[in-house]
C-alpha atoms as a PDB file:
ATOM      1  CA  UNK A   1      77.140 123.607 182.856  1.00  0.00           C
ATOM      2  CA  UNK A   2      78.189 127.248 184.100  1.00  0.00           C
ATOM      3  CA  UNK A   3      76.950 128.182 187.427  1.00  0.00           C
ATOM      4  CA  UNK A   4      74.544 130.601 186.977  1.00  0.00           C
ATOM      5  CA  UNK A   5      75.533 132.599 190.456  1.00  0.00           C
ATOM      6  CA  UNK A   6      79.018 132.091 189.523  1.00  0.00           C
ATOM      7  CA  UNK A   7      78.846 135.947 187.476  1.00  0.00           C
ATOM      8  CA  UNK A   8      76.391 137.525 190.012  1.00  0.00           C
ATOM      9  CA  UNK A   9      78.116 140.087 192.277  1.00  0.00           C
ATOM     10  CA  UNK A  10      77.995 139.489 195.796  1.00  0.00           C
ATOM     11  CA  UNK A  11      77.493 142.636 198.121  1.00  0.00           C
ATOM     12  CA  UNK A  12      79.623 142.493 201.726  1.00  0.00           C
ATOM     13  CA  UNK A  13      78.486 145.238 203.829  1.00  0.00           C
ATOM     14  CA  UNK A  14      80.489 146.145 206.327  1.00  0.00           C
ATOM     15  CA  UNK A  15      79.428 144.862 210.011  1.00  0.00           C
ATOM     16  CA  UNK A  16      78.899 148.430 211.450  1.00  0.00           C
ATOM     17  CA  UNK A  17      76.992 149.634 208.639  1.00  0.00           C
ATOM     18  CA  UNK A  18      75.096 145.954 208.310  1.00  0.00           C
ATOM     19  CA  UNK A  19      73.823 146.275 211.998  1.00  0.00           C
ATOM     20  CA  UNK A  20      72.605 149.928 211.501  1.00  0.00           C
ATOM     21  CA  UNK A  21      70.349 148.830 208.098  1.00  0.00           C
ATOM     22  CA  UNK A  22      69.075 145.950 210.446  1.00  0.00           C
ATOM     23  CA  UNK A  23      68.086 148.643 213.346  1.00  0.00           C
ATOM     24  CA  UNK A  24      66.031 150.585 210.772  1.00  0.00           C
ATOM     25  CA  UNK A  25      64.350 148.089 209.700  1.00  0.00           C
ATOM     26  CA  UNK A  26      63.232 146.715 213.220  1.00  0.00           C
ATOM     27  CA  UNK A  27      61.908 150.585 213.903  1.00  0.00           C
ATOM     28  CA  UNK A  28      60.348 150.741 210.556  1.00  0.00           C
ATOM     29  CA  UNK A  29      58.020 146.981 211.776  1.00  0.00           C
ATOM     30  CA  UNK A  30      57.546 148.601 215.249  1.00  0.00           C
ATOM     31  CA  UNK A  31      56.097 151.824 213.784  1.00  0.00           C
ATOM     32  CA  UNK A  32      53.924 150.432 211.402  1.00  0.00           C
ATOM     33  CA  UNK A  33      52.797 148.014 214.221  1.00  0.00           C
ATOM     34  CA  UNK A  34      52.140 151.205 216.545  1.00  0.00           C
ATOM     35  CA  UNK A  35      50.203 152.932 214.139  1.00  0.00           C
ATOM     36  CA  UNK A  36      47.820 149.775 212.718  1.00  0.00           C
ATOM     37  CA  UNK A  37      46.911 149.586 216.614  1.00  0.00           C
ATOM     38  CA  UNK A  38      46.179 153.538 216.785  1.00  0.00           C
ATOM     39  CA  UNK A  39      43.215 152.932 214.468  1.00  0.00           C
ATOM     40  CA  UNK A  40      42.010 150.421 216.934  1.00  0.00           C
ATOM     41  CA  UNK A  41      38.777 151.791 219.017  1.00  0.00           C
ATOM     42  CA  UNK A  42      39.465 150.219 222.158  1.00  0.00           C
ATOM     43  CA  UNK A  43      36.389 151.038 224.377  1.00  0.00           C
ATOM     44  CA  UNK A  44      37.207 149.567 227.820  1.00  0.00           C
ATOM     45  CA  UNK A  45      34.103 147.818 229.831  1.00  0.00           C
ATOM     46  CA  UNK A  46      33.208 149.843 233.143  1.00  0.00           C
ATOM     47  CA  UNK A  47      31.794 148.864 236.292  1.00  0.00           C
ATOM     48  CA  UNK A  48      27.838 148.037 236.322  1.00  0.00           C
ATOM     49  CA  UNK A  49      25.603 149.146 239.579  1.00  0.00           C
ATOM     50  CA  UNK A  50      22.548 146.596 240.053  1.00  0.00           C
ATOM     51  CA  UNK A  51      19.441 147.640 241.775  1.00  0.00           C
ATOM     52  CA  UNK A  52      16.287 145.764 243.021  1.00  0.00           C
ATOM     53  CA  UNK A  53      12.867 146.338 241.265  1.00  0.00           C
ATOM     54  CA  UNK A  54       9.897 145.620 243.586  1.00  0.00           C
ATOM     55  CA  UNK A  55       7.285 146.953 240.546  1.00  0.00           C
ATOM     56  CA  UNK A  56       7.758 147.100 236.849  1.00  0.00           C
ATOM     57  CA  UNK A  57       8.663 150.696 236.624  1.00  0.00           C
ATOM     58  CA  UNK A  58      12.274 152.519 237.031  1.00  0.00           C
ATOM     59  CA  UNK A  59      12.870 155.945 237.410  1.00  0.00           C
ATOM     60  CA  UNK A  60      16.209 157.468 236.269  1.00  0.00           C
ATOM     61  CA  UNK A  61      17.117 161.115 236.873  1.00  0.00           C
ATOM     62  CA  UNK A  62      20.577 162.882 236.118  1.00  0.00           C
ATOM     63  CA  UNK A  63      21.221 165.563 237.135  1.00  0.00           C
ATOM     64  CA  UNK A  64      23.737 168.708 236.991  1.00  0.00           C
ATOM     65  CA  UNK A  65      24.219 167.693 233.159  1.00  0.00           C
ATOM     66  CA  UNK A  66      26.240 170.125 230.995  1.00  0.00           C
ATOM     67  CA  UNK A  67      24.279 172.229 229.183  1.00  0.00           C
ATOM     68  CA  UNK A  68      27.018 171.510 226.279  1.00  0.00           C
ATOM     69  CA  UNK A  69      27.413 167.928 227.465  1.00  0.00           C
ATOM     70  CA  UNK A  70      26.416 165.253 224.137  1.00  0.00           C
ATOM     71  CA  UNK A  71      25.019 162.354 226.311  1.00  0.00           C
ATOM     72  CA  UNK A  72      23.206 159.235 225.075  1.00  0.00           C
ATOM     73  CA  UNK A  73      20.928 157.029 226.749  1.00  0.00           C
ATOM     74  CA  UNK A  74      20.565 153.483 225.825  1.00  0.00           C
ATOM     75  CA  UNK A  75      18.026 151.052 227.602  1.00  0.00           C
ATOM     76  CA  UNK A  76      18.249 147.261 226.677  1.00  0.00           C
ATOM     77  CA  UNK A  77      15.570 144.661 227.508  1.00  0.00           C
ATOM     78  CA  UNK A  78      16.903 141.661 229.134  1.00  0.00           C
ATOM     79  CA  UNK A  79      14.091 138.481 229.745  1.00  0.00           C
ATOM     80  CA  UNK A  80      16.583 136.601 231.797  1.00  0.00           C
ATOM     81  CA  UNK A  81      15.795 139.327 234.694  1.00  0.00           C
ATOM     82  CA  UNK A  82      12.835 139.645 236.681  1.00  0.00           C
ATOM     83  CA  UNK A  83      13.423 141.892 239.773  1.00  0.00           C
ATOM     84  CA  UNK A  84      16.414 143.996 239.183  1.00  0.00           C
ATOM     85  CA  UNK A  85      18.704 146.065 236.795  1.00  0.00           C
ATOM     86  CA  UNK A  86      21.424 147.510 236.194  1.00  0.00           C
ATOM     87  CA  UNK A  87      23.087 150.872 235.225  1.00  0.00           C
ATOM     88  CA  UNK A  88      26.644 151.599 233.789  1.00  0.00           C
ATOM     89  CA  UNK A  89      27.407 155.415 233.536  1.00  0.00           C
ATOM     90  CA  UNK A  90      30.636 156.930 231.821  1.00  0.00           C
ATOM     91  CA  UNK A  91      32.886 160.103 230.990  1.00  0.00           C
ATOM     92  CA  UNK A  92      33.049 159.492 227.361  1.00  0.00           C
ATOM     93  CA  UNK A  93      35.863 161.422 225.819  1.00  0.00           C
ATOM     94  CA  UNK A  94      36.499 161.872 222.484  1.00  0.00           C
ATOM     95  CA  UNK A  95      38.955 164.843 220.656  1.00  0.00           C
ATOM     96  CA  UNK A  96      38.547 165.855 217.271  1.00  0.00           C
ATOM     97  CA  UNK A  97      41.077 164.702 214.176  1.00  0.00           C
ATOM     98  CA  UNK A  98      40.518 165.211 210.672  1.00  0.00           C
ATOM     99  CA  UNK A  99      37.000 166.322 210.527  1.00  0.00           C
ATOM    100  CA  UNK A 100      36.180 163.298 213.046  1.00  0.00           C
ATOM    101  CA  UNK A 101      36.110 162.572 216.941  1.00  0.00           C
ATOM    102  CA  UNK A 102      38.534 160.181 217.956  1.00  0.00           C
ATOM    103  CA  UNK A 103      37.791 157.888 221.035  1.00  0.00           C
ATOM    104  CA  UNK A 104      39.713 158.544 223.856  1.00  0.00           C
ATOM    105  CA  UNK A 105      38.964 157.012 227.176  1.00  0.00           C
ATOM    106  CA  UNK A 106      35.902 156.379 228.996  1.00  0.00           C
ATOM    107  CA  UNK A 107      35.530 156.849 232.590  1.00  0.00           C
ATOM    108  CA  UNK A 108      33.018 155.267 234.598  1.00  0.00           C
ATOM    109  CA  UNK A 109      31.152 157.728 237.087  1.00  0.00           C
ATOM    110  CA  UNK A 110      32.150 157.149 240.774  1.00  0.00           C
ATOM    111  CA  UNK A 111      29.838 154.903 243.020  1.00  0.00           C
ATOM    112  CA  UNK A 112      29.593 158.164 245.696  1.00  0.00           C
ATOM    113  CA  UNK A 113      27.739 160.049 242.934  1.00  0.00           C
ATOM    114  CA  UNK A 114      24.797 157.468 242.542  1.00  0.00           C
ATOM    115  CA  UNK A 115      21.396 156.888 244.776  1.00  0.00           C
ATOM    116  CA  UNK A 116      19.746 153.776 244.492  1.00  0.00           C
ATOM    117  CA  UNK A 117      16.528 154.030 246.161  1.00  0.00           C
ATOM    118  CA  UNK A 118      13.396 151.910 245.703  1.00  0.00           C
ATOM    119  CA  UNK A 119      12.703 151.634 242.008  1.00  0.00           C
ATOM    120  CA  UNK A 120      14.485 154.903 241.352  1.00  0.00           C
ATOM    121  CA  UNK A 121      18.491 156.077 240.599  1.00  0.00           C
ATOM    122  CA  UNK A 122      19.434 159.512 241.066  1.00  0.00           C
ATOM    123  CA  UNK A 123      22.918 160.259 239.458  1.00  0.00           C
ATOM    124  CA  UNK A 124      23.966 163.845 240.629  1.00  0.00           C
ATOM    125  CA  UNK A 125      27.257 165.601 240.382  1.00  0.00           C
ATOM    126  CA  UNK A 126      27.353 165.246 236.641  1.00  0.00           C
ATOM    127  CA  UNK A 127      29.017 168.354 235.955  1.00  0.00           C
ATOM    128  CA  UNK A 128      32.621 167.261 236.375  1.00  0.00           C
ATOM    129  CA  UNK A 129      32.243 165.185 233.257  1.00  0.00           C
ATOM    130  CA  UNK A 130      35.112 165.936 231.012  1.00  0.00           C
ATOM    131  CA  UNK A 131      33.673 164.585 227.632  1.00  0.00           C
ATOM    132  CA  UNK A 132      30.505 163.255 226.655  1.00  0.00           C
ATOM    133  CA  UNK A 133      27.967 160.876 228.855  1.00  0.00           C
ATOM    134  CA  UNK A 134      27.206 157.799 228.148  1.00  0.00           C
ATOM    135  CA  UNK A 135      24.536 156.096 230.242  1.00  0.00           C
ATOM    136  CA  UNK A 136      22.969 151.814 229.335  1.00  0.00           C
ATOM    137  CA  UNK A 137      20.189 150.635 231.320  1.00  0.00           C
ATOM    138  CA  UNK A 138      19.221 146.876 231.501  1.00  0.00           C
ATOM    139  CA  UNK A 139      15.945 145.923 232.312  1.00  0.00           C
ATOM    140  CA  UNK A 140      13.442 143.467 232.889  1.00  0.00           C
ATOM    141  CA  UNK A 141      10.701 143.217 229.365  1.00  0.00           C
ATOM    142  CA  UNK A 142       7.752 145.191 230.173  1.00  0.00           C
ATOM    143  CA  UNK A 143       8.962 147.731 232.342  1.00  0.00           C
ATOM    144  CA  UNK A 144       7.722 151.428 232.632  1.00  0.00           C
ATOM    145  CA  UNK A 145      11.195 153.473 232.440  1.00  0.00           C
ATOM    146  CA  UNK A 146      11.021 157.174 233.679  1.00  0.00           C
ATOM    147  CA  UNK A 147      14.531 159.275 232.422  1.00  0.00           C
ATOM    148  CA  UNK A 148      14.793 162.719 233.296  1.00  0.00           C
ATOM    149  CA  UNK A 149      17.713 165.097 232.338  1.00  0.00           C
ATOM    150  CA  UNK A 150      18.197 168.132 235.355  1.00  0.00           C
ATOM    151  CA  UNK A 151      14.234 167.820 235.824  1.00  0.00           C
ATOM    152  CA  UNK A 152      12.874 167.585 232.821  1.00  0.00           C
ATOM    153  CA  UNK A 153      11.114 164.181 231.681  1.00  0.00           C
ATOM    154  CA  UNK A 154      13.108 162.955 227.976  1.00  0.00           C
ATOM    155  CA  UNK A 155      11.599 159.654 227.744  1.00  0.00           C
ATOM    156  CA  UNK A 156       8.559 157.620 229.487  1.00  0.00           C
ATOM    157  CA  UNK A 157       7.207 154.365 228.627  1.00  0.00           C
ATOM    158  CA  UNK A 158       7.799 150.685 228.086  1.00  0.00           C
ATOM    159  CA  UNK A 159      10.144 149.931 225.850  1.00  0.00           C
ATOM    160  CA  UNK A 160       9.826 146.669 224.073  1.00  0.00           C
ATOM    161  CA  UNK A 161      13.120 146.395 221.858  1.00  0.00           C
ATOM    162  CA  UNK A 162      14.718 149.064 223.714  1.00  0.00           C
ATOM    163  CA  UNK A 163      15.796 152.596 223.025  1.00  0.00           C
ATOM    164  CA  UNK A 164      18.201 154.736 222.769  1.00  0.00           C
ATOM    165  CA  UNK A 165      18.216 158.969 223.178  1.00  0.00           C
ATOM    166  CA  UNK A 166      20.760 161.195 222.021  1.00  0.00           C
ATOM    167  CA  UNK A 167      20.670 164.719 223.686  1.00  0.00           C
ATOM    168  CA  UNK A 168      17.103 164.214 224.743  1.00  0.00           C
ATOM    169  CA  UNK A 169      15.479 162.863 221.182  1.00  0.00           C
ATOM    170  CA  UNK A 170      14.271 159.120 221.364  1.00  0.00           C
ATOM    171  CA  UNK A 171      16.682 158.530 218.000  1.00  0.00           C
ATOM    172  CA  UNK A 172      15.821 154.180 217.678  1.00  0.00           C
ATOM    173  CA  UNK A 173      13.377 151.952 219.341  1.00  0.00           C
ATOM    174  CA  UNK A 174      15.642 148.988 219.097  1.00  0.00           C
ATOM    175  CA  UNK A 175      18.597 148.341 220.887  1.00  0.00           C
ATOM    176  CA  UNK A 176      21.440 145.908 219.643  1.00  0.00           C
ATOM    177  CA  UNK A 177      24.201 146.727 221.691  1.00  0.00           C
ATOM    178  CA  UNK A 178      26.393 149.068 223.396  1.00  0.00           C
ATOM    179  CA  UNK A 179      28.262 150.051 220.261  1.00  0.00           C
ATOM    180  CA  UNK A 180      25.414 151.710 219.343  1.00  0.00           C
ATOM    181  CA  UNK A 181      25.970 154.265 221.756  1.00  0.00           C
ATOM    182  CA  UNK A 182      29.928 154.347 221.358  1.00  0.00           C
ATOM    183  CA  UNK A 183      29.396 155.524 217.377  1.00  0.00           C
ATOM    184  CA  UNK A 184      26.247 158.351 218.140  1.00  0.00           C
ATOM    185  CA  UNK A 185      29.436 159.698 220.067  1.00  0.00           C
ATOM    186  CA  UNK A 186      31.879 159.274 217.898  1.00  0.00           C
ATOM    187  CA  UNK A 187      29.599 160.550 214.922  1.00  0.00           C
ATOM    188  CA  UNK A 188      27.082 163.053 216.667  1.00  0.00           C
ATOM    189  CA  UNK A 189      26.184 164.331 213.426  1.00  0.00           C
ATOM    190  CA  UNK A 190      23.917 161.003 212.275  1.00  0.00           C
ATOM    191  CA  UNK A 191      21.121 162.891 214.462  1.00  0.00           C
ATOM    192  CA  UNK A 192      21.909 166.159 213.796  1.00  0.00           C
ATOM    193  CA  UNK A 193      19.097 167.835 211.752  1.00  0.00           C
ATOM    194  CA  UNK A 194      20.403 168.753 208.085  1.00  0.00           C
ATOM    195  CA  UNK A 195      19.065 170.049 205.073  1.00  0.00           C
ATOM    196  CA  UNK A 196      18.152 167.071 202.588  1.00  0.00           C
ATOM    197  CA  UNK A 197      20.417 168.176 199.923  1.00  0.00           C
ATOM    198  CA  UNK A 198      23.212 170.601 199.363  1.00  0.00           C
ATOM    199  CA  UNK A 199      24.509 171.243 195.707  1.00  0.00           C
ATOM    200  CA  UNK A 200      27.805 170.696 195.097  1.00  0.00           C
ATOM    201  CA  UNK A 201      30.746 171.978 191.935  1.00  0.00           C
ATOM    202  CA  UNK A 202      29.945 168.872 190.242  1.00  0.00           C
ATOM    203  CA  UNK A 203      26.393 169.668 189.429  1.00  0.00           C
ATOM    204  CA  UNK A 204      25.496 166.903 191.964  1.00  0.00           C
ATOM    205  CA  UNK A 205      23.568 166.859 195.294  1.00  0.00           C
ATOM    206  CA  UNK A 206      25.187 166.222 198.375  1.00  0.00           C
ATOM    207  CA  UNK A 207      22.668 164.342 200.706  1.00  0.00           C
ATOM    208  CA  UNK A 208      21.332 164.276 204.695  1.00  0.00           C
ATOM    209  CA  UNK A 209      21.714 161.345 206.186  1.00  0.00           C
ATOM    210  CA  UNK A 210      17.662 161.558 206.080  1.00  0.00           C
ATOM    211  CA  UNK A 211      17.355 162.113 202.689  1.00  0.00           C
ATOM    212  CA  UNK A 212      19.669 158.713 201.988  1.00  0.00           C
ATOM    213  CA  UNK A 213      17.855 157.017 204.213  1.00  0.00           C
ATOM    214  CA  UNK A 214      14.172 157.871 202.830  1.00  0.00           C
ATOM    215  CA  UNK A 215      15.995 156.971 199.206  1.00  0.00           C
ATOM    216  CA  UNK A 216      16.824 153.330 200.114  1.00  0.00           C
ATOM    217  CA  UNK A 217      15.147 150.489 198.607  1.00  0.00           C
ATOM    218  CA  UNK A 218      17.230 147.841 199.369  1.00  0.00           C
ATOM    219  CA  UNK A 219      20.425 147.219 200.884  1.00  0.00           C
ATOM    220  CA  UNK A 220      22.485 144.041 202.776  1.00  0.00           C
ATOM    221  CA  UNK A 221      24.946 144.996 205.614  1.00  0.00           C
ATOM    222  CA  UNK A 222      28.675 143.784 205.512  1.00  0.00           C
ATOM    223  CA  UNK A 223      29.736 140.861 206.940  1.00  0.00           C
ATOM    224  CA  UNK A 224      31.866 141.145 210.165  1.00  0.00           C
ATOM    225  CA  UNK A 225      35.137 139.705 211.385  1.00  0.00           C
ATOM    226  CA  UNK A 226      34.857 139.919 214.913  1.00  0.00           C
ATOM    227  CA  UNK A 227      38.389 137.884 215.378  1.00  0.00           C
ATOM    228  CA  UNK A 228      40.124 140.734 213.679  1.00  0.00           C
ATOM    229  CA  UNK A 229      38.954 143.633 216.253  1.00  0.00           C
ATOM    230  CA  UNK A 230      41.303 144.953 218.721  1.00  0.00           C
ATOM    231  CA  UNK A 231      39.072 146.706 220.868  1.00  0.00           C
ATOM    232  CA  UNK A 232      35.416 146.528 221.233  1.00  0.00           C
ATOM    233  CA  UNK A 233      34.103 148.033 217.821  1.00  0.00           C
ATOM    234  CA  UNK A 234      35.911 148.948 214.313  1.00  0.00           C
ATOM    235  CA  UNK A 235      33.925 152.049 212.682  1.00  0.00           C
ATOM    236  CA  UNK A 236      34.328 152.587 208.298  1.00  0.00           C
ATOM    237  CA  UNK A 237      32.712 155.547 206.849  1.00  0.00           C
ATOM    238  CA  UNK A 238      32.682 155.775 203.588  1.00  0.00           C
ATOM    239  CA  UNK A 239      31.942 158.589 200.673  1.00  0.00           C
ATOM    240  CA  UNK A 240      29.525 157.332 197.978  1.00  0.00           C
ATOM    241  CA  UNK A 241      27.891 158.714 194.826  1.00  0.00           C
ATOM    242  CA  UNK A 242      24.741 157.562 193.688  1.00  0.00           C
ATOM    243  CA  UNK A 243      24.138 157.950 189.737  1.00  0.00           C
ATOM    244  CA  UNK A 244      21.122 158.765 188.077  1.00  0.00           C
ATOM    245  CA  UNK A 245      19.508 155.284 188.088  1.00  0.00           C
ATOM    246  CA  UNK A 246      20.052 154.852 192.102  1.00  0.00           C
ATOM    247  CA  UNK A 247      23.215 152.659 191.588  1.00  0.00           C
ATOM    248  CA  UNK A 248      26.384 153.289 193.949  1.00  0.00           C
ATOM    249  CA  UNK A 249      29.101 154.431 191.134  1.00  0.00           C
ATOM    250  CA  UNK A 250      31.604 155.015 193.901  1.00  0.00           C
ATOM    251  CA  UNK A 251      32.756 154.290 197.646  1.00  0.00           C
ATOM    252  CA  UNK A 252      35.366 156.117 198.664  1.00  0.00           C
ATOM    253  CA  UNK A 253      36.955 155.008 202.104  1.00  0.00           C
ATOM    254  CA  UNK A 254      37.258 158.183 204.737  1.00  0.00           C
ATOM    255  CA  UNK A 255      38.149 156.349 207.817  1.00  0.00           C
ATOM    256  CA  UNK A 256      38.531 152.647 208.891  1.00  0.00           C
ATOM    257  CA  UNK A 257      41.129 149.850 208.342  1.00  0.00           C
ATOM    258  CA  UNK A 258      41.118 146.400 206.428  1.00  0.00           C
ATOM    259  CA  UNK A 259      39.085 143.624 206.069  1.00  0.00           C
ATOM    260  CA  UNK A 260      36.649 146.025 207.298  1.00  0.00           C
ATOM    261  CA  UNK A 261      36.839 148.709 204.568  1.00  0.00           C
ATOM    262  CA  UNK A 262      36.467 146.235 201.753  1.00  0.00           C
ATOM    263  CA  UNK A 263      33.263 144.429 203.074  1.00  0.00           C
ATOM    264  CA  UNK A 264      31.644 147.733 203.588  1.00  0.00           C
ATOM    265  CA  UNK A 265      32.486 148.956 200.528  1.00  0.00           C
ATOM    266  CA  UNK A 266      31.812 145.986 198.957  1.00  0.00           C
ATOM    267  CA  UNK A 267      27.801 145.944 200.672  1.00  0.00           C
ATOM    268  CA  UNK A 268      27.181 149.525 200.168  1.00  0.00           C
ATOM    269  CA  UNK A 269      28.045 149.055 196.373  1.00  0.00           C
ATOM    270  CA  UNK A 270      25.335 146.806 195.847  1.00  0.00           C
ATOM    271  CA  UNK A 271      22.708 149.071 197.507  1.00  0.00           C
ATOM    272  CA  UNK A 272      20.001 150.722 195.432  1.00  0.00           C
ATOM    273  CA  UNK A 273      18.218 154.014 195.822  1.00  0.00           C
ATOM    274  CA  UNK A 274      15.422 155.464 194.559  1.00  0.00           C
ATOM    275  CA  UNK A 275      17.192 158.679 192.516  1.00  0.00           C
ATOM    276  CA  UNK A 276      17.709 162.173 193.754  1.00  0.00           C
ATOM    277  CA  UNK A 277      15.036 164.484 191.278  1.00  0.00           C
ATOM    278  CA  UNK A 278      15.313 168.410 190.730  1.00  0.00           C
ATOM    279  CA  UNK A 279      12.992 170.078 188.051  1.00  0.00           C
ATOM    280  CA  UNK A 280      11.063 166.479 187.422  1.00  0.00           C
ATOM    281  CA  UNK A 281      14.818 165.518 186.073  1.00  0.00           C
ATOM    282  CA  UNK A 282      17.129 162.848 188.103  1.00  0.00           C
ATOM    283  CA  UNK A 283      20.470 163.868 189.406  1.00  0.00           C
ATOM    284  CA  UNK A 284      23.324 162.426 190.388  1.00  0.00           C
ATOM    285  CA  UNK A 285      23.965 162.792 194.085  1.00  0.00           C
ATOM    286  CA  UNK A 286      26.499 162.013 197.447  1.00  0.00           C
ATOM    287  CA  UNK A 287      26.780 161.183 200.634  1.00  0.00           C
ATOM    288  CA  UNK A 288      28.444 159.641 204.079  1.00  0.00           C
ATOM    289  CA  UNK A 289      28.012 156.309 205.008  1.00  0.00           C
ATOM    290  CA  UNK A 290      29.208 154.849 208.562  1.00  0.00           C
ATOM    291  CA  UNK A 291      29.304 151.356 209.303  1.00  0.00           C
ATOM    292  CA  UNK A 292      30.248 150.201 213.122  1.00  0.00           C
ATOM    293  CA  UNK A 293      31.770 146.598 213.614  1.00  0.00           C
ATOM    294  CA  UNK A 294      31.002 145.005 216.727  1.00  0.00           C
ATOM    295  CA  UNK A 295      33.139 142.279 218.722  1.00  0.00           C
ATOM    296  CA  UNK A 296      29.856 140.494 219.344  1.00  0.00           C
ATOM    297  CA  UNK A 297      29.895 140.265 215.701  1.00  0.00           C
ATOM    298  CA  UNK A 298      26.945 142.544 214.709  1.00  0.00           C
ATOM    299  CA  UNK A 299      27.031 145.300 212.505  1.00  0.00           C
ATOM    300  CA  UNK A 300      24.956 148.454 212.599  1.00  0.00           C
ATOM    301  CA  UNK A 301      25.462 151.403 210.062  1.00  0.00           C
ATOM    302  CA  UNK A 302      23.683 155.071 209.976  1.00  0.00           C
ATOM    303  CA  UNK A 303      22.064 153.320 206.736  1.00  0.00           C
ATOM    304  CA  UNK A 304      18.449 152.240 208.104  1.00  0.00           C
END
């Protein structure tokens, strides 16, 4: 029986040119390496300033904010304490790409520019923030918590799940985790106030993020693969349209990376809404979707 590779040609390359073709391919594996980890959010952890809490109340004041600063506030309820907290305080900075803010670094606020006092922190100096601030409080469960942005009171009560503010508006009353915090500044516009629908070329609606929301009658988030984050968090946002009936007809991907992309689009495309109506007639409409992937491996989305 003939050889079969007996008639095949056989290609010699010449050692010179051999070594070059491997180098290429060796920068080609390091550059698509380089930019798979760009899309990584990597949000470092910074340091954490306890303080002793003789009564159940704290009072917080910052001051010397930026009138342009975008700062959000979370407080998380912690049953494990009893007489003390703690406060973690950060430069946030973020620079815009594409229509979106990229993550940049986060600084934590120097020790010299915060006053612990009896049940009370006073963080001054607040001006020299570069970027965005991002302030998380943990506290004991029933305490009274007292914030106040360059003297004026933004938020007083107990919180029970927690809360979180975003440029003085008390946004959620449940706090799941710092990531929560990290997307409201990467996507500032989820509590922006918008009109509830825009018309688009298509004949369609494009929708608020309020006007999706108020639509929703059911929907299951994606599951998470915490083992395949870089950093702390992964964020997807996706592009839908919503037919007539309320079913998802398409998810288009607008930022994010694999597996996480496919299990959002694969949730959101089972989600129903109640249909967009104009002149007693439904209409087919749009809108943004973000999901955020935590490391802890829970997953909030601007979806509620």
């Amino acid at each position: 029986m003939d050889n079969p590779t007996e008639n095949q040609p056989t290609i010699h390359l010449p050692r010179n040119k051999a070594v070059a073709l491997f180098t290429v391919i060796i920068f080609l594996c390091i550059v698509s390496v380089v930019r798979a980890d760009t899309q990584r959010i990597e949000i470092p952890s910074i340091r954490c300033d306890r303080f002793s809490l003789t009564l159940p109340k704290l009072r917080v004041s910052l001051q010397q904010v930026r009138s342009d600063a975008d700062y959000v506030i979370g407080i998380q309820i912690d049953n494990s304490l009893q007489q003390n907290g703690s406060i973690e305080i950060g430069d946030f900075v973020t620079a815009a790409n594409h229509g979106h803010r990229d993550f940049q670094s986060l600084t934590a606020v120097g020790r010299e520019k915060l006053e612990i006092g009896n049940n009370s922190v006073t963080v001054s100096g607040l001006d020299d923030c570069r970027g965005s601030l991002f302030l998380l409080l943990t506290v004991p469960a029933a305490t009274k918590v007292v914030l106040s942005v360059n003297g004026k009171t933004e938020f007083a009560g107990i919180p029970v799940k927690g809360a979180i503010l975003h440029r003085g508006q008390l946004v959620a009353t449940e706090f799941l985790g710092r990531h929560q915090l990290f997307s409201r500044l990467l996507f500032p516009e989820i509590d922006n106030p918008q009109p509830e629908a825009v018309k688009t070329k298509n004949d369609g609606y494009s929708l608020s993020q309020d006007a999706l929301n108020k639509r929703l009658i059911s929907f299951n988030k994606p599951a998470n693969h915490p083992e395949a984050i870089g950093g702390d968090l992964e964020t997807v946002t996706l592009a839908i349209r919503i037919d007539a009936k309320g079913s998802v007809v398409l998810a288009k991907p607008l930022a994010g990376r694999e597996p996480f992309v496919s299990e959002a689009v694969n949730s959101i495309s089972q989600a129903r809404f109640k249909p967009f109506v104009v002149n007693s007639a439904p209409v087919d409409s749009s809108g943004d979707v973000t999901f955020v992937f935590s490391k802890d491996g829970r997953v909030s989305s601007s979806l509620k």
